[in-house]
C-alpha atoms as a PDB file:
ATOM      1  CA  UNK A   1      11.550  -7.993   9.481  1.00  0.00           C
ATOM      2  CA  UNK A   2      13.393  -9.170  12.555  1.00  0.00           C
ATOM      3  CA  UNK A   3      11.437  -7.280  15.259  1.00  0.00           C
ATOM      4  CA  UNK A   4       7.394  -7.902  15.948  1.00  0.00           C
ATOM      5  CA  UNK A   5       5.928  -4.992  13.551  1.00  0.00           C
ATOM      6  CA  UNK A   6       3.985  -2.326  14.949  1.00  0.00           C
ATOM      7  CA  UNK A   7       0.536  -4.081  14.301  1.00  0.00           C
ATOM      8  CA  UNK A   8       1.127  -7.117  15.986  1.00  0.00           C
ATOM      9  CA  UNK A   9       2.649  -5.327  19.147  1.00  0.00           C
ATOM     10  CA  UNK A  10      -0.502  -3.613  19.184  1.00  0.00           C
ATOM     11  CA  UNK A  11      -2.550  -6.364  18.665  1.00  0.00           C
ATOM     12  CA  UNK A  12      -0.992  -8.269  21.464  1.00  0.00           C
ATOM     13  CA  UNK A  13      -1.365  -5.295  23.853  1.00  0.00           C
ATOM     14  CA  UNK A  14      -4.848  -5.406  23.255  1.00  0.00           C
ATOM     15  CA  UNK A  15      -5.678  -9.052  23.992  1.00  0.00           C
ATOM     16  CA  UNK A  16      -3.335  -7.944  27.462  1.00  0.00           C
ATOM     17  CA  UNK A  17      -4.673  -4.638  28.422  1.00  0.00           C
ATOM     18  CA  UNK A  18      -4.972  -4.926  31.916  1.00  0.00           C
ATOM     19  CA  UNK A  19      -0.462  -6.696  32.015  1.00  0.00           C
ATOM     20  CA  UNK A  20       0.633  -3.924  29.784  1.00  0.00           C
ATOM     21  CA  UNK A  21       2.539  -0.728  31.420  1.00  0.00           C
ATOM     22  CA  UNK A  22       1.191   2.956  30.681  1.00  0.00           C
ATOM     23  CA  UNK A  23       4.704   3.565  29.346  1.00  0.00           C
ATOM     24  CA  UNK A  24       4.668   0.769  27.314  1.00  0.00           C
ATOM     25  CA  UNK A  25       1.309   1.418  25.856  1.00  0.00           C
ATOM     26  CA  UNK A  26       2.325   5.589  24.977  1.00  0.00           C
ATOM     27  CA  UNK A  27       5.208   4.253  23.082  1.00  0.00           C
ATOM     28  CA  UNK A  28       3.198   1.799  20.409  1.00  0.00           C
ATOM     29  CA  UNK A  29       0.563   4.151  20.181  1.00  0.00           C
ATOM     30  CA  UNK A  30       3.087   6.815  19.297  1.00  0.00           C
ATOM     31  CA  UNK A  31       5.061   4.281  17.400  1.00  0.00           C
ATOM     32  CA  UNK A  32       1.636   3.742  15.091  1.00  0.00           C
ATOM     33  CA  UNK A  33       0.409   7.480  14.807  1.00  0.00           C
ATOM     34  CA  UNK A  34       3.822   8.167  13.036  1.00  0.00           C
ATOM     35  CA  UNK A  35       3.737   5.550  10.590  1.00  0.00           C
ATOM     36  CA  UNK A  36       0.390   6.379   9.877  1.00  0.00           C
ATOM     37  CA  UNK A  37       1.829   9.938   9.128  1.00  0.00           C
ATOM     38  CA  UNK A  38       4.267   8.879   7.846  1.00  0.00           C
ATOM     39  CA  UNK A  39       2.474   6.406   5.469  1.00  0.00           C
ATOM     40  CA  UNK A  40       1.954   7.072   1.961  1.00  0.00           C
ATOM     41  CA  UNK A  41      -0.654   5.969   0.083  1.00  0.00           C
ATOM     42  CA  UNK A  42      -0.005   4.240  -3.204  1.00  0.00           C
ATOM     43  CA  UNK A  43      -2.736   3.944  -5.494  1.00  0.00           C
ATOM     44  CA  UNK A  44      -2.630   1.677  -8.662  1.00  0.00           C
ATOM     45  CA  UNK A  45      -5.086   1.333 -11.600  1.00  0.00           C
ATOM     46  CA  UNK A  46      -8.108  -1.477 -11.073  1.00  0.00           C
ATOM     47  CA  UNK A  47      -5.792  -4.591 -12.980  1.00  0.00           C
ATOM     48  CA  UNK A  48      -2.906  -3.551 -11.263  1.00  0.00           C
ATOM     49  CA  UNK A  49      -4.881  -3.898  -7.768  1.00  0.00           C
ATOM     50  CA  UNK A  50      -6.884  -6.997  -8.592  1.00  0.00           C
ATOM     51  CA  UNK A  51      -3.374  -8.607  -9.258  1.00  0.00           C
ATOM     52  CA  UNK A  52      -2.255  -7.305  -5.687  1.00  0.00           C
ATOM     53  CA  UNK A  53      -4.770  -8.494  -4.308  1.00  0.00           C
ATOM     54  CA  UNK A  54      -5.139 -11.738  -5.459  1.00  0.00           C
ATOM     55  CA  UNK A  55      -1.129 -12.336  -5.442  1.00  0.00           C
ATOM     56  CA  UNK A  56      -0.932 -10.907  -1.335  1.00  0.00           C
ATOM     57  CA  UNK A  57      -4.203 -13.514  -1.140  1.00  0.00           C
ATOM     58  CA  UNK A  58      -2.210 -16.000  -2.715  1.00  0.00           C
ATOM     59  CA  UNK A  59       0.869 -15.627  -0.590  1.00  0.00           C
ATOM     60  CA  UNK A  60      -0.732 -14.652   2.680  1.00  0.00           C
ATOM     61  CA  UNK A  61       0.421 -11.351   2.596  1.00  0.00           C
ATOM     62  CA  UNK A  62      -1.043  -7.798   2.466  1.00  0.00           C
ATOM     63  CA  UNK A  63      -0.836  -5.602  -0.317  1.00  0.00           C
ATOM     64  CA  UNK A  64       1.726  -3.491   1.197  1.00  0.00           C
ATOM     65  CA  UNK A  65       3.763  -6.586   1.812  1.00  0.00           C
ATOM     66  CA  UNK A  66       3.492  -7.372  -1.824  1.00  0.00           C
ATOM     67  CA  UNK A  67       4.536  -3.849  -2.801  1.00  0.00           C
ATOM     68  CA  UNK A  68       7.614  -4.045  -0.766  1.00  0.00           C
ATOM     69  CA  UNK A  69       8.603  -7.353  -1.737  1.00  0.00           C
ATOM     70  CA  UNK A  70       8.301  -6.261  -5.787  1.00  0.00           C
ATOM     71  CA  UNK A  71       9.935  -3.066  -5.277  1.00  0.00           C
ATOM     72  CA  UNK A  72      13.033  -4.748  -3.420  1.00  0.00           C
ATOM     73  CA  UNK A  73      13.390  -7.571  -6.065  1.00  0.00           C
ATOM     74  CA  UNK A  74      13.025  -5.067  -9.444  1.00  0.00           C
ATOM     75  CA  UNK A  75      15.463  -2.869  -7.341  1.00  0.00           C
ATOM     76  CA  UNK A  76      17.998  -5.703  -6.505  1.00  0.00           C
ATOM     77  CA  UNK A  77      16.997  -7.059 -10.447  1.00  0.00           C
ATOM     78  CA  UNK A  78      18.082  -3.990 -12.166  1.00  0.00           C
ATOM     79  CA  UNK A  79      21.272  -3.518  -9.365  1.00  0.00           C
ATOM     80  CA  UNK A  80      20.136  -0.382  -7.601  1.00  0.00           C
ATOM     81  CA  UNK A  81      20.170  -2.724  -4.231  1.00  0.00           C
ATOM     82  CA  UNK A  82      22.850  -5.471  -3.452  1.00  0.00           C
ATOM     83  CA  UNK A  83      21.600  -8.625  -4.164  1.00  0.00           C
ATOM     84  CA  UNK A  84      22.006 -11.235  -1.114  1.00  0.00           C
ATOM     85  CA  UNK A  85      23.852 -13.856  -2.050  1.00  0.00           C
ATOM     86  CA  UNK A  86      23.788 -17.340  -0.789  1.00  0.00           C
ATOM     87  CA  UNK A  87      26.963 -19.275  -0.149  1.00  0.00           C
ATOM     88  CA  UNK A  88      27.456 -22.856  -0.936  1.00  0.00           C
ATOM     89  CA  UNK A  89      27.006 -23.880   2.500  1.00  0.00           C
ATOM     90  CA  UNK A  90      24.300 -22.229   3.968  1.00  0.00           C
ATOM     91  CA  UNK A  91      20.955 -23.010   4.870  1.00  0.00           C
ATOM     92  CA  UNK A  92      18.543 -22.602   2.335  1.00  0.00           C
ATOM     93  CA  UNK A  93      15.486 -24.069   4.205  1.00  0.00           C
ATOM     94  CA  UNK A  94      14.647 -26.480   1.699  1.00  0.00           C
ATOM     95  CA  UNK A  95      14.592 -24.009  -1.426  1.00  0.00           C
ATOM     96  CA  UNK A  96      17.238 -22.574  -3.130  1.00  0.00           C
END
């Protein structure tokens, strides 16, 4: 994600309460009650959430993370998404 997700703009309002605008504040807390709304719970059976777990643990991620992040590769796996290509040249940060 390029932009700061809605948690950690929330979490960083809080540790400024008393800098942050009125306006700023109504617009992350309306920001977070629709994704809460709009958030659909996904519930696995107990080996399928153990391995979540402990592969999010593993990675640093949360389990949400982890669903996105196997969703998007099967998807781009089995061509329903574009897969990104990288060209000869670019920067692969030390992995390819």
């Amino acid at each position: 994600m390029t932009s700061p997700d809605t948690a950690a703009l929330l979490e960083d309002a809080a540790d400024r309460i008393a800098d942050i605008s009125r306006a700023d504040l109504q617009i992350m807390l309306r920001r977070a009650a629709l994704r809460l709304r709009n958030a659909g719970a996904v519930s696995m059976e107990d080996d399928v959430e153990d391995a979540l777990r402990d592969l999010a643990g593993e990675l640093g991620k949360t389990r949400n993370d982890m669903i996105r992040f196997i969703v998007r590769e099967w998807m781009e796996k089995n061509t329903y998404l574009p897969v990104h290509q990288l060209d000869e040249d670019g920067d692969v940060d030390g992995s390819a």
